[in-house]
PDB file of N, CA and C in Angstrom:
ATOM      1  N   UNK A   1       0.822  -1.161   0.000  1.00  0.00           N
ATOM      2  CA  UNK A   1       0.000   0.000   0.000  1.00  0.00           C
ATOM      3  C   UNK A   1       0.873   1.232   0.000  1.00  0.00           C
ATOM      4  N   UNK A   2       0.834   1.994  -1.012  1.00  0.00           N
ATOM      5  CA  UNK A   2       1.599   3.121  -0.249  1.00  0.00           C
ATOM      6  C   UNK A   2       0.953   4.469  -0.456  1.00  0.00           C
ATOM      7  N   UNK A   3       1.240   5.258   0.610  1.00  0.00           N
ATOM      8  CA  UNK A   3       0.855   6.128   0.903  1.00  0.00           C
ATOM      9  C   UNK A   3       1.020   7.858   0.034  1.00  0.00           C
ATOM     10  N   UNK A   4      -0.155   8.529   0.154  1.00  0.00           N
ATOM     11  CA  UNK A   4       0.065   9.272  -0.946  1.00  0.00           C
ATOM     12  C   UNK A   4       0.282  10.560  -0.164  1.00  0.00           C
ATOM     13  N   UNK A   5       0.582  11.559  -0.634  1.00  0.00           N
ATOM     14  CA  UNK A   5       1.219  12.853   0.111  1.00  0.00           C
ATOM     15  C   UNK A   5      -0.153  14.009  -0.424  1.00  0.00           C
ATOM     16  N   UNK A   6      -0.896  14.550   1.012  1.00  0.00           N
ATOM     17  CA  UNK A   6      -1.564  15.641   0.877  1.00  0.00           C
ATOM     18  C   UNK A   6      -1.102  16.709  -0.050  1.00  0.00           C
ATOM     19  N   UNK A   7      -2.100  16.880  -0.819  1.00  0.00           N
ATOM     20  CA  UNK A   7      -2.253  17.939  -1.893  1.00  0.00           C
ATOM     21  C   UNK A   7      -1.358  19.014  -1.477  1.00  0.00           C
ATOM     22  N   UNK A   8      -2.084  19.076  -0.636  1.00  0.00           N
ATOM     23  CA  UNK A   8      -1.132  21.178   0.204  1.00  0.00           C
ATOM     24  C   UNK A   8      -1.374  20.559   2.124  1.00  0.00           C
ATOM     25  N   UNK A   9      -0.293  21.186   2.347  1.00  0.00           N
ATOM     26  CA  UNK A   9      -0.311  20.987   4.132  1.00  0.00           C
ATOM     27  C   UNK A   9      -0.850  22.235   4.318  1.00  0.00           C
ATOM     28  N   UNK A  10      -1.635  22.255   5.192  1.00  0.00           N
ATOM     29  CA  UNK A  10      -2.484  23.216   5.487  1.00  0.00           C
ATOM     30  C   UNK A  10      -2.004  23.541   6.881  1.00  0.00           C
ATOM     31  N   UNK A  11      -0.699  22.606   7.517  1.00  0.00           N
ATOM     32  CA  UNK A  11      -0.246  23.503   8.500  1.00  0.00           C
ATOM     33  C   UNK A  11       1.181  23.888   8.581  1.00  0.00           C
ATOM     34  N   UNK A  12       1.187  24.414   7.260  1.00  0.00           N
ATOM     35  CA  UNK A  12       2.439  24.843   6.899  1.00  0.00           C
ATOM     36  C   UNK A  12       1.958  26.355   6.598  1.00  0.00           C
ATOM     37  N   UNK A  13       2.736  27.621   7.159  1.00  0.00           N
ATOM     38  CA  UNK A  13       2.390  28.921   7.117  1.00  0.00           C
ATOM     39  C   UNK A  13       1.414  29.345   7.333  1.00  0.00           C
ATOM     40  N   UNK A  14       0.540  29.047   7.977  1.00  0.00           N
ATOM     41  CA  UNK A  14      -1.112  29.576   8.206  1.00  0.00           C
ATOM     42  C   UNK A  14      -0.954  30.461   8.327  1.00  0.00           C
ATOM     43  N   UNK A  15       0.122  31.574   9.263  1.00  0.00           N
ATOM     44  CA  UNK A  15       0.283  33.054   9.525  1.00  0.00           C
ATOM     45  C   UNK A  15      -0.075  33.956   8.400  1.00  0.00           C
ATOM     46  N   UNK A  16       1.021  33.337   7.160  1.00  0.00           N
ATOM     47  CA  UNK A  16       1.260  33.745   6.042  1.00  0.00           C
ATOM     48  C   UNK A  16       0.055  34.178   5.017  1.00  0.00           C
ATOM     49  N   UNK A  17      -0.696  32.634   4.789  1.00  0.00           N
ATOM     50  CA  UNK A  17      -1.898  32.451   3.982  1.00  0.00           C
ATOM     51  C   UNK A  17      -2.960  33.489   4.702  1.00  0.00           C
ATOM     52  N   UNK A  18      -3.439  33.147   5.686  1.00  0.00           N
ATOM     53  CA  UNK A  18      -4.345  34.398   6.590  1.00  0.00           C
ATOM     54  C   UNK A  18      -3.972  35.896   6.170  1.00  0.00           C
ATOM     55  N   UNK A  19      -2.718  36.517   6.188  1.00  0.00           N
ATOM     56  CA  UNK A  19      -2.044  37.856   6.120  1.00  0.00           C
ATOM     57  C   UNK A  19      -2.554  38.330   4.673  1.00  0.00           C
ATOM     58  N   UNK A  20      -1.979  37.366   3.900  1.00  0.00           N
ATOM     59  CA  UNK A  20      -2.595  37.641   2.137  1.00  0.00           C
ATOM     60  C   UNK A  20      -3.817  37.821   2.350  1.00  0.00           C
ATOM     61  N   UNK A  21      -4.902  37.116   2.627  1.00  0.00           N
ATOM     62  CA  UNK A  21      -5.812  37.193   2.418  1.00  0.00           C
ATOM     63  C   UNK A  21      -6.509  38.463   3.042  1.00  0.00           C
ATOM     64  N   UNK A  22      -6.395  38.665   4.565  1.00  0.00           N
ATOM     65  CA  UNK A  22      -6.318  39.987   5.305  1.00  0.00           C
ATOM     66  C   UNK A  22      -6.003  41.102   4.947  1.00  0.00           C
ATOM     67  N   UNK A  23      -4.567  41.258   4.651  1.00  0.00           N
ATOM     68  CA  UNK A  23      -4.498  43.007   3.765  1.00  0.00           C
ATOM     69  C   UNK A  23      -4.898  43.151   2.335  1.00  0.00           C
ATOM     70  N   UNK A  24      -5.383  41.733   1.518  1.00  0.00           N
ATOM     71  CA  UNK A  24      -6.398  42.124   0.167  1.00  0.00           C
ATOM     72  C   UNK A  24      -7.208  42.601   1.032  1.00  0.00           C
ATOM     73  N   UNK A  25      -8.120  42.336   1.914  1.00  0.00           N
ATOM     74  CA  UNK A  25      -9.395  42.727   2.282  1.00  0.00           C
ATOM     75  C   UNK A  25      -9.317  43.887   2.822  1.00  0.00           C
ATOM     76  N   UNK A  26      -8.472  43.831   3.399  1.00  0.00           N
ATOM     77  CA  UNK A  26      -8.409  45.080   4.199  1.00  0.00           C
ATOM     78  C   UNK A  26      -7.793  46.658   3.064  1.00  0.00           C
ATOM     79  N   UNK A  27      -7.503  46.311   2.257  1.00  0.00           N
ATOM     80  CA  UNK A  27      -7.003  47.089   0.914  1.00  0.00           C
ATOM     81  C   UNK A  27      -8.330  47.371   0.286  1.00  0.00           C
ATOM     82  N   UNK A  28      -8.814  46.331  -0.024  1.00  0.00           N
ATOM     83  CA  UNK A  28     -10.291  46.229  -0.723  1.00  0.00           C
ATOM     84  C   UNK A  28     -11.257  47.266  -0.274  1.00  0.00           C
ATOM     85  N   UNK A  29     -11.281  46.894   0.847  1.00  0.00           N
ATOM     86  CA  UNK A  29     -12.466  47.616   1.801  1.00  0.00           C
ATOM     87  C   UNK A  29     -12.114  49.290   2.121  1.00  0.00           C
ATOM     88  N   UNK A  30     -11.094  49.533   2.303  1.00  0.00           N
ATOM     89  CA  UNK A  30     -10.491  50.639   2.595  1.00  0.00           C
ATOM     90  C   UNK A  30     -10.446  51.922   0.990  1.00  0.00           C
ATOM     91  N   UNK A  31      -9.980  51.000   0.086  1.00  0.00           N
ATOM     92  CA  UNK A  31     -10.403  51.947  -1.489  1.00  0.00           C
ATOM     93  C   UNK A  31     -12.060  51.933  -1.235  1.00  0.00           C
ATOM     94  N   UNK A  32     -12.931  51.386  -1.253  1.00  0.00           N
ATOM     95  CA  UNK A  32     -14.238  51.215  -1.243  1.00  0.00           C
ATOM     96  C   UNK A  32     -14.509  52.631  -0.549  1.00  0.00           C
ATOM     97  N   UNK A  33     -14.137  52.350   1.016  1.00  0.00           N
ATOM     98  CA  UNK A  33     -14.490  53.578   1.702  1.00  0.00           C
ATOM     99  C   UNK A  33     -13.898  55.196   1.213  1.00  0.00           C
ATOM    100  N   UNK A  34     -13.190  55.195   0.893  1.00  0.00           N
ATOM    101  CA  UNK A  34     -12.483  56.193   0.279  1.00  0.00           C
ATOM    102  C   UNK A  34     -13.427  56.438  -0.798  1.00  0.00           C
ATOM    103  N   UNK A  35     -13.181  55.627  -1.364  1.00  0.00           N
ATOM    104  CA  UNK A  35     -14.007  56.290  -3.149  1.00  0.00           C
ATOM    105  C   UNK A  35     -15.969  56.347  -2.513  1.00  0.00           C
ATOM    106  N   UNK A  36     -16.447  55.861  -1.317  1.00  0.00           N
ATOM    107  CA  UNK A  36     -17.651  56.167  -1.197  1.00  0.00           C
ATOM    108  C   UNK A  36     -17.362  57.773  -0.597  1.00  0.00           C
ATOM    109  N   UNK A  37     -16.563  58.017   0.578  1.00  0.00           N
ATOM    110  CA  UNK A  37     -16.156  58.996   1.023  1.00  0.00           C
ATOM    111  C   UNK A  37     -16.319  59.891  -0.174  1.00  0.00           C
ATOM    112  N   UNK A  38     -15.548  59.810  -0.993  1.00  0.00           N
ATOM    113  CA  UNK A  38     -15.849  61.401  -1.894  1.00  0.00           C
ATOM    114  C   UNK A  38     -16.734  61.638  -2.343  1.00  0.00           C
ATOM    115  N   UNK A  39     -17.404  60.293  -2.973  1.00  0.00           N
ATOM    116  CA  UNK A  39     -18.846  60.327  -3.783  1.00  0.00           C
ATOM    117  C   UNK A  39     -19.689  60.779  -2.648  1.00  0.00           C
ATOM    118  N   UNK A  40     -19.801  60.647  -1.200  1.00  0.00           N
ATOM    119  CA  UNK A  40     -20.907  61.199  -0.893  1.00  0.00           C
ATOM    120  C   UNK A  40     -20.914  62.608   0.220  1.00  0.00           C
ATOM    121  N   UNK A  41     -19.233  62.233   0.200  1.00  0.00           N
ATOM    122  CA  UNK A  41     -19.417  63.686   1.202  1.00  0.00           C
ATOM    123  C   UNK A  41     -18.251  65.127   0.882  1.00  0.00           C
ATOM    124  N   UNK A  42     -17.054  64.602   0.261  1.00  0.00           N
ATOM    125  CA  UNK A  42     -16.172  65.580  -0.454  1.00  0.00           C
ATOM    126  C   UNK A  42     -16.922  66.198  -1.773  1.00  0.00           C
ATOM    127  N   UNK A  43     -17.335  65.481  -2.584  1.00  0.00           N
ATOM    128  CA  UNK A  43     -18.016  66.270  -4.084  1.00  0.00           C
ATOM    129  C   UNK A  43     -18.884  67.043  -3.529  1.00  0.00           C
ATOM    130  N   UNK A  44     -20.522  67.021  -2.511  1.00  0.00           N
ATOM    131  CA  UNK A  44     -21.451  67.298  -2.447  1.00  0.00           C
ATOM    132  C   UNK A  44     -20.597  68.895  -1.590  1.00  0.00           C
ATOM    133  N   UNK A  45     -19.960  68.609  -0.583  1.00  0.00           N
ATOM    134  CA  UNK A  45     -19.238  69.722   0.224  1.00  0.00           C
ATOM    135  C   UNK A  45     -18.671  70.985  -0.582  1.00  0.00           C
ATOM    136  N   UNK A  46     -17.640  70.142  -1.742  1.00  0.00           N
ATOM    137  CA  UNK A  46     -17.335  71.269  -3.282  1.00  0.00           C
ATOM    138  C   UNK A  46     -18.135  72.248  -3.735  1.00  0.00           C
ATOM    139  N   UNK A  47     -19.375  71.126  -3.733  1.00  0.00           N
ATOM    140  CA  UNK A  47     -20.001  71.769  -4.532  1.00  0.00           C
ATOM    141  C   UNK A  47     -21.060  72.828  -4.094  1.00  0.00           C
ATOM    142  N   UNK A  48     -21.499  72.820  -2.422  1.00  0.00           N
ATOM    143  CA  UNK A  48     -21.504  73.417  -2.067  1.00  0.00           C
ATOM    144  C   UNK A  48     -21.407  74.885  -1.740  1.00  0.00           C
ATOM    145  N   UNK A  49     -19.465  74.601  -1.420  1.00  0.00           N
ATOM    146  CA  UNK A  49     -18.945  75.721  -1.322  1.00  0.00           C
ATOM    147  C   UNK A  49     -18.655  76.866  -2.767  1.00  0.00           C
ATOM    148  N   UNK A  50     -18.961  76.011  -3.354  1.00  0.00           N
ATOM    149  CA  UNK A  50     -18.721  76.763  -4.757  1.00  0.00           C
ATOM    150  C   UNK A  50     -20.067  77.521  -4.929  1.00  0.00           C
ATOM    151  N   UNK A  51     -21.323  76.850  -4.546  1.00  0.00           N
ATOM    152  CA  UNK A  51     -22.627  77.898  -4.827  1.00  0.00           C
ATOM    153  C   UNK A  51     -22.536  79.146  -4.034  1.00  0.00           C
ATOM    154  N   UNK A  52     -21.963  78.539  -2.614  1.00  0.00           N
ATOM    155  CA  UNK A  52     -22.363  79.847  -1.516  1.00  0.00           C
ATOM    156  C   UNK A  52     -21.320  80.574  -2.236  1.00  0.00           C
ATOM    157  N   UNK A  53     -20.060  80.770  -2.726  1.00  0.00           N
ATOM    158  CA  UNK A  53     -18.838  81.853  -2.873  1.00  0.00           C
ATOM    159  C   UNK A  53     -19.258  82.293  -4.351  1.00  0.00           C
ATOM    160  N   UNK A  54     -20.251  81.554  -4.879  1.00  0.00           N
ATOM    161  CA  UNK A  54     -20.852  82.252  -6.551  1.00  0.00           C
ATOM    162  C   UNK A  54     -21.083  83.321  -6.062  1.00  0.00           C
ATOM    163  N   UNK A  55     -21.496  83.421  -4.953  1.00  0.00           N
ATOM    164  CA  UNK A  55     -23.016  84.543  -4.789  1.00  0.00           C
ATOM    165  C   UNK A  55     -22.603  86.003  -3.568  1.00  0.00           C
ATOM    166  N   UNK A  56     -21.304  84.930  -3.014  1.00  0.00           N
ATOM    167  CA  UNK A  56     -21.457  85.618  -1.474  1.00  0.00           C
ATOM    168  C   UNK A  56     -20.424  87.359  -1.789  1.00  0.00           C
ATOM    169  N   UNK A  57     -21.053  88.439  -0.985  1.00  0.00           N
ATOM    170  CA  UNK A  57     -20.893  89.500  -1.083  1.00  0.00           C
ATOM    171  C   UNK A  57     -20.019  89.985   0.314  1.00  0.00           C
ATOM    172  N   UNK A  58     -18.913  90.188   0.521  1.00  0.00           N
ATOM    173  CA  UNK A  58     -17.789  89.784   1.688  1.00  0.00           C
ATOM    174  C   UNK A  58     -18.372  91.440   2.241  1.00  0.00           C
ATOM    175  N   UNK A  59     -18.202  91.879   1.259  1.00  0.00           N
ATOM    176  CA  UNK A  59     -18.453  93.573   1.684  1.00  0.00           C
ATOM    177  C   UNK A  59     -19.760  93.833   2.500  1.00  0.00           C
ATOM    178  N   UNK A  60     -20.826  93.177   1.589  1.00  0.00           N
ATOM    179  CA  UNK A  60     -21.839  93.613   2.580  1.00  0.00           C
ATOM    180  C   UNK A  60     -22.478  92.692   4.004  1.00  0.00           C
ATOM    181  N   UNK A  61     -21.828  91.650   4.315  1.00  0.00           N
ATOM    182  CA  UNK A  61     -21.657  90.903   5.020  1.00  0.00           C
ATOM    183  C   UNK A  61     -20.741  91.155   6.179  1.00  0.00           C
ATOM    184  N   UNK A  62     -19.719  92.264   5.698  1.00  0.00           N
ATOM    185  CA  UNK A  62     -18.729  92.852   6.863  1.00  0.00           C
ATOM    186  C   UNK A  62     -19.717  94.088   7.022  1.00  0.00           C
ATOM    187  N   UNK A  63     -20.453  94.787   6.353  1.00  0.00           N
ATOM    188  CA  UNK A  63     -21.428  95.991   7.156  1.00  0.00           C
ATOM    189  C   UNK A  63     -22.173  95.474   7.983  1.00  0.00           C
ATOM    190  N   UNK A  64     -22.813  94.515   7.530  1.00  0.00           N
ATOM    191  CA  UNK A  64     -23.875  93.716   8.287  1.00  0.00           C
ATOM    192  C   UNK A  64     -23.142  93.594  10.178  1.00  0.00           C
ATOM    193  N   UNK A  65     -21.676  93.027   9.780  1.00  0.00           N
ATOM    194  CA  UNK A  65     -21.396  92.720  11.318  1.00  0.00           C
ATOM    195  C   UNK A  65     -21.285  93.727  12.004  1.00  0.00           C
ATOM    196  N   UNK A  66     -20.244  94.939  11.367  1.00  0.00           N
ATOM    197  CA  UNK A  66     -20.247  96.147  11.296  1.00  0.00           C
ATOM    198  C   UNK A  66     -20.775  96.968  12.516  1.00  0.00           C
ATOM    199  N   UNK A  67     -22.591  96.938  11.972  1.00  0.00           N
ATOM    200  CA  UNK A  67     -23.892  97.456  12.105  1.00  0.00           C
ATOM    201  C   UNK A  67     -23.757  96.996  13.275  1.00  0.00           C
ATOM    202  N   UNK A  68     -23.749  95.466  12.986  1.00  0.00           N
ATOM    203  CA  UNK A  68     -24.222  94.396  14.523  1.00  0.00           C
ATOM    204  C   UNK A  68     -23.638  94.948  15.643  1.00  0.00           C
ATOM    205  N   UNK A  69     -21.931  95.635  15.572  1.00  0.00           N
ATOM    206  CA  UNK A  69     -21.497  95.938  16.632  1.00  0.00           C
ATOM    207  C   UNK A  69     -20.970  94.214  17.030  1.00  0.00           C
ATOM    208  N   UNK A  70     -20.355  93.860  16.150  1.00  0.00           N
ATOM    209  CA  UNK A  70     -19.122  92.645  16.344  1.00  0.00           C
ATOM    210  C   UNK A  70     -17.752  92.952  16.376  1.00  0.00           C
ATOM    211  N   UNK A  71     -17.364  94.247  15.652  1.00  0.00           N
ATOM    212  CA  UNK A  71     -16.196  94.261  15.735  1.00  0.00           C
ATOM    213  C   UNK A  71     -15.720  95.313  16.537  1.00  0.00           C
ATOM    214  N   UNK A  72     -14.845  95.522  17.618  1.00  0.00           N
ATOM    215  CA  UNK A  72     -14.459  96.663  18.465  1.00  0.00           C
ATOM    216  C   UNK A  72     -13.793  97.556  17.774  1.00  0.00           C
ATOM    217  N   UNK A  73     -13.058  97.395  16.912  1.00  0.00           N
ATOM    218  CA  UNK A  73     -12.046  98.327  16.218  1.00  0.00           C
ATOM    219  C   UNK A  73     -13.191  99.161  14.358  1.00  0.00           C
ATOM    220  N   UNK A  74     -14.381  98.686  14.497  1.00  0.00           N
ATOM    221  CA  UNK A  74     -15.023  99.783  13.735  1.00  0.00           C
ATOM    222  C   UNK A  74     -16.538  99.858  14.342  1.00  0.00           C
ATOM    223  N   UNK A  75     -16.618 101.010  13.971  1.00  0.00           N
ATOM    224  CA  UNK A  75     -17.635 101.762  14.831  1.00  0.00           C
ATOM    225  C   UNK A  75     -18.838 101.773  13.988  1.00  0.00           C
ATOM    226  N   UNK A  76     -19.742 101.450  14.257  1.00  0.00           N
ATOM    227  CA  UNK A  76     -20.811 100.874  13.437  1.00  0.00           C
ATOM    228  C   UNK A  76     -21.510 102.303  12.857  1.00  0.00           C
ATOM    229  N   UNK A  77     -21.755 102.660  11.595  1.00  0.00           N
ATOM    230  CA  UNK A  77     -22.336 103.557  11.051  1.00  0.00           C
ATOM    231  C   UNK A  77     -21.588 104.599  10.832  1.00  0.00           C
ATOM    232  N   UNK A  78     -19.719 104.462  11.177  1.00  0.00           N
ATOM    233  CA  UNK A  78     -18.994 105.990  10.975  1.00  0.00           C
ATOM    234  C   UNK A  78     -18.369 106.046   9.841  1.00  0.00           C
ATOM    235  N   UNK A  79     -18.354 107.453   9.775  1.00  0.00           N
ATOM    236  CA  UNK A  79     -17.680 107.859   8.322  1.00  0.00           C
ATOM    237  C   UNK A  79     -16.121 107.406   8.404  1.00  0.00           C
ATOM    238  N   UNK A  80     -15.432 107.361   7.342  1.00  0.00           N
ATOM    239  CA  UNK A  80     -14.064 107.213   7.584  1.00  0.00           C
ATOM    240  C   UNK A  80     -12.845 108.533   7.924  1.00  0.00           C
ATOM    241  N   UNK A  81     -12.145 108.087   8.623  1.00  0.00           N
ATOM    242  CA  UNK A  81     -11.335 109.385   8.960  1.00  0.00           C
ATOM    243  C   UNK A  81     -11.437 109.865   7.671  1.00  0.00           C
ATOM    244  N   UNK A  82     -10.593 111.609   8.126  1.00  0.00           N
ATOM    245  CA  UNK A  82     -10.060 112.211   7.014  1.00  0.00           C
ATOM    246  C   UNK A  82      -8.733 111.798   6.628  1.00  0.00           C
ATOM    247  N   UNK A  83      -7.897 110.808   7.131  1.00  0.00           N
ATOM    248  CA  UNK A  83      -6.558 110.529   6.706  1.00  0.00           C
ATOM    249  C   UNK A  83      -6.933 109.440   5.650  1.00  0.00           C
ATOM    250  N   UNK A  84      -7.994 109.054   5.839  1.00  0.00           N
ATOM    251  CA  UNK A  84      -8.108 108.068   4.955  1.00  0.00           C
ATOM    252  C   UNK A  84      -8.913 108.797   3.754  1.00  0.00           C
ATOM    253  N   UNK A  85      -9.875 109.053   3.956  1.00  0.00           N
ATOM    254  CA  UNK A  85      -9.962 109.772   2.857  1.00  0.00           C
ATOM    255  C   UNK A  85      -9.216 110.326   1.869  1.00  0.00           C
ATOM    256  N   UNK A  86      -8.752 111.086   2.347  1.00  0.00           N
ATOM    257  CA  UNK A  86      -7.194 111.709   2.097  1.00  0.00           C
ATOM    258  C   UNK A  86      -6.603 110.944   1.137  1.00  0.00           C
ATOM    259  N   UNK A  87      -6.161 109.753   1.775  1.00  0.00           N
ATOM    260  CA  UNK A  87      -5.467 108.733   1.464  1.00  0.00           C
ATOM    261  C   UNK A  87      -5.940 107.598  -0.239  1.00  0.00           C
ATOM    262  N   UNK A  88      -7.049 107.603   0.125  1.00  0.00           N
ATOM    263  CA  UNK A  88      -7.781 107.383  -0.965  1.00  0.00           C
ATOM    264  C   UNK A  88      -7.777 108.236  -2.408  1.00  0.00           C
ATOM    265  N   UNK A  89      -8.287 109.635  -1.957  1.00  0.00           N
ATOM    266  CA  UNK A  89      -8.188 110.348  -2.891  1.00  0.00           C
ATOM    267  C   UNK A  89      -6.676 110.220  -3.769  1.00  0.00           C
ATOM    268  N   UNK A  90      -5.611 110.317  -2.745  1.00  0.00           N
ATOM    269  CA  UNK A  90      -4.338 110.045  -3.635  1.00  0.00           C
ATOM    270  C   UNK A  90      -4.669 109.221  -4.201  1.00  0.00           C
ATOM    271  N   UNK A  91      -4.918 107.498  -4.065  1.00  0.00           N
ATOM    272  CA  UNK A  91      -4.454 106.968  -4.503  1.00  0.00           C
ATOM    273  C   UNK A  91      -5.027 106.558  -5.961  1.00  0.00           C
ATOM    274  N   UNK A  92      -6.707 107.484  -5.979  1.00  0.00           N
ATOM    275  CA  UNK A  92      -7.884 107.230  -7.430  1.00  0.00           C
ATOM    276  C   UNK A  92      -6.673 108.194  -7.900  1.00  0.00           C
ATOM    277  N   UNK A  93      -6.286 109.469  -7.686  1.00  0.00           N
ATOM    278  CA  UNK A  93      -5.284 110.347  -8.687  1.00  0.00           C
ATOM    279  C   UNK A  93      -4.223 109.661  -9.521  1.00  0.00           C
ATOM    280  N   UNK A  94      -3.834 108.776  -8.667  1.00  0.00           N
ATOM    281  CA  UNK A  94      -2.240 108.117  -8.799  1.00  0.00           C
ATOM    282  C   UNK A  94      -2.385 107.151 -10.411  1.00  0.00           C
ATOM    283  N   UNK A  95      -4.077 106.520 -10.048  1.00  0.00           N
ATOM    284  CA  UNK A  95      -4.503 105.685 -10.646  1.00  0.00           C
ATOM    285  C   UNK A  95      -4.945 106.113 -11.699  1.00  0.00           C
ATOM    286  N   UNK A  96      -5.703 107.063 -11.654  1.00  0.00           N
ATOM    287  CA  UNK A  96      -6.413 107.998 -12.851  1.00  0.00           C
ATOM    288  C   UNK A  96      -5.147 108.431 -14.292  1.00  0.00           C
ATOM    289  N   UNK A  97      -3.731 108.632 -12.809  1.00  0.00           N
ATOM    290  CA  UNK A  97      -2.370 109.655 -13.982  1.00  0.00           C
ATOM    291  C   UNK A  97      -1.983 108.220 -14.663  1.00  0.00           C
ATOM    292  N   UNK A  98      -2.088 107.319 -13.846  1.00  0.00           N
ATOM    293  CA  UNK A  98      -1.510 105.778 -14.954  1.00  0.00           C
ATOM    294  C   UNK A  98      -2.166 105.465 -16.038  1.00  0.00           C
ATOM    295  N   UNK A  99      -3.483 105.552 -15.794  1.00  0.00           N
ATOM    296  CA  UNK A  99      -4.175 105.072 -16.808  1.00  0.00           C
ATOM    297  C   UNK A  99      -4.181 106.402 -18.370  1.00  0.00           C
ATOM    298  N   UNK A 100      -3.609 107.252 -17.773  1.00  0.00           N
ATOM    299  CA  UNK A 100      -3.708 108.635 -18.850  1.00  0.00           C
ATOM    300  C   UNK A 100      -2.337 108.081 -20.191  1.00  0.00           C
TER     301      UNK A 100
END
């Protein structure tokens, strides 16, 4: 009679065979989450932010706080110094002689 030799020893490297199989899955599963991740919460967030900044008006949104009396360093409803004024006026002149 003689004896025939198992196909594959199945207790040879088990560590090994388990590990392969483990970081495919764990690879697998992990692109999955990722690529669901953008599809449902990075694109929609984009796209988002892209409607509100189509539209959004920074200027009148800083009067608004302005008004509110949020910011300590401007005084809600005041004219601007005269240095600034001033200052301004130079600088439409400066702008006006370039463009001449």
């Amino acid at each position: 009679m003689s004896v025939s030799r198992p196909a594959a020893n199945l207790m040879r490297r088990p560590l090994q065979t388990e590990l392969k199989k483990h970081v495919l899955l764990a690879f697998g599963i992990s692109a999955v989450a990722a690529l669901g991740f953008r599809a449902l919460v990075s694109e929609p967030r984009k796209k988002n932010y892209q409607e509100f900044y189509k539209n959004y008006d920074e200027q009148r949104h800083f009067k608004r706080m302005a008004e509110a009396g949020v910011f300590d360093s401007v005084k809600p409803n005041a004219e601007k110094s005269e240095w600034i004024a001033d200052y301004e006026k130079q600088v439409d002149e400066a702008i006006a002689a370039l463009r001449k």
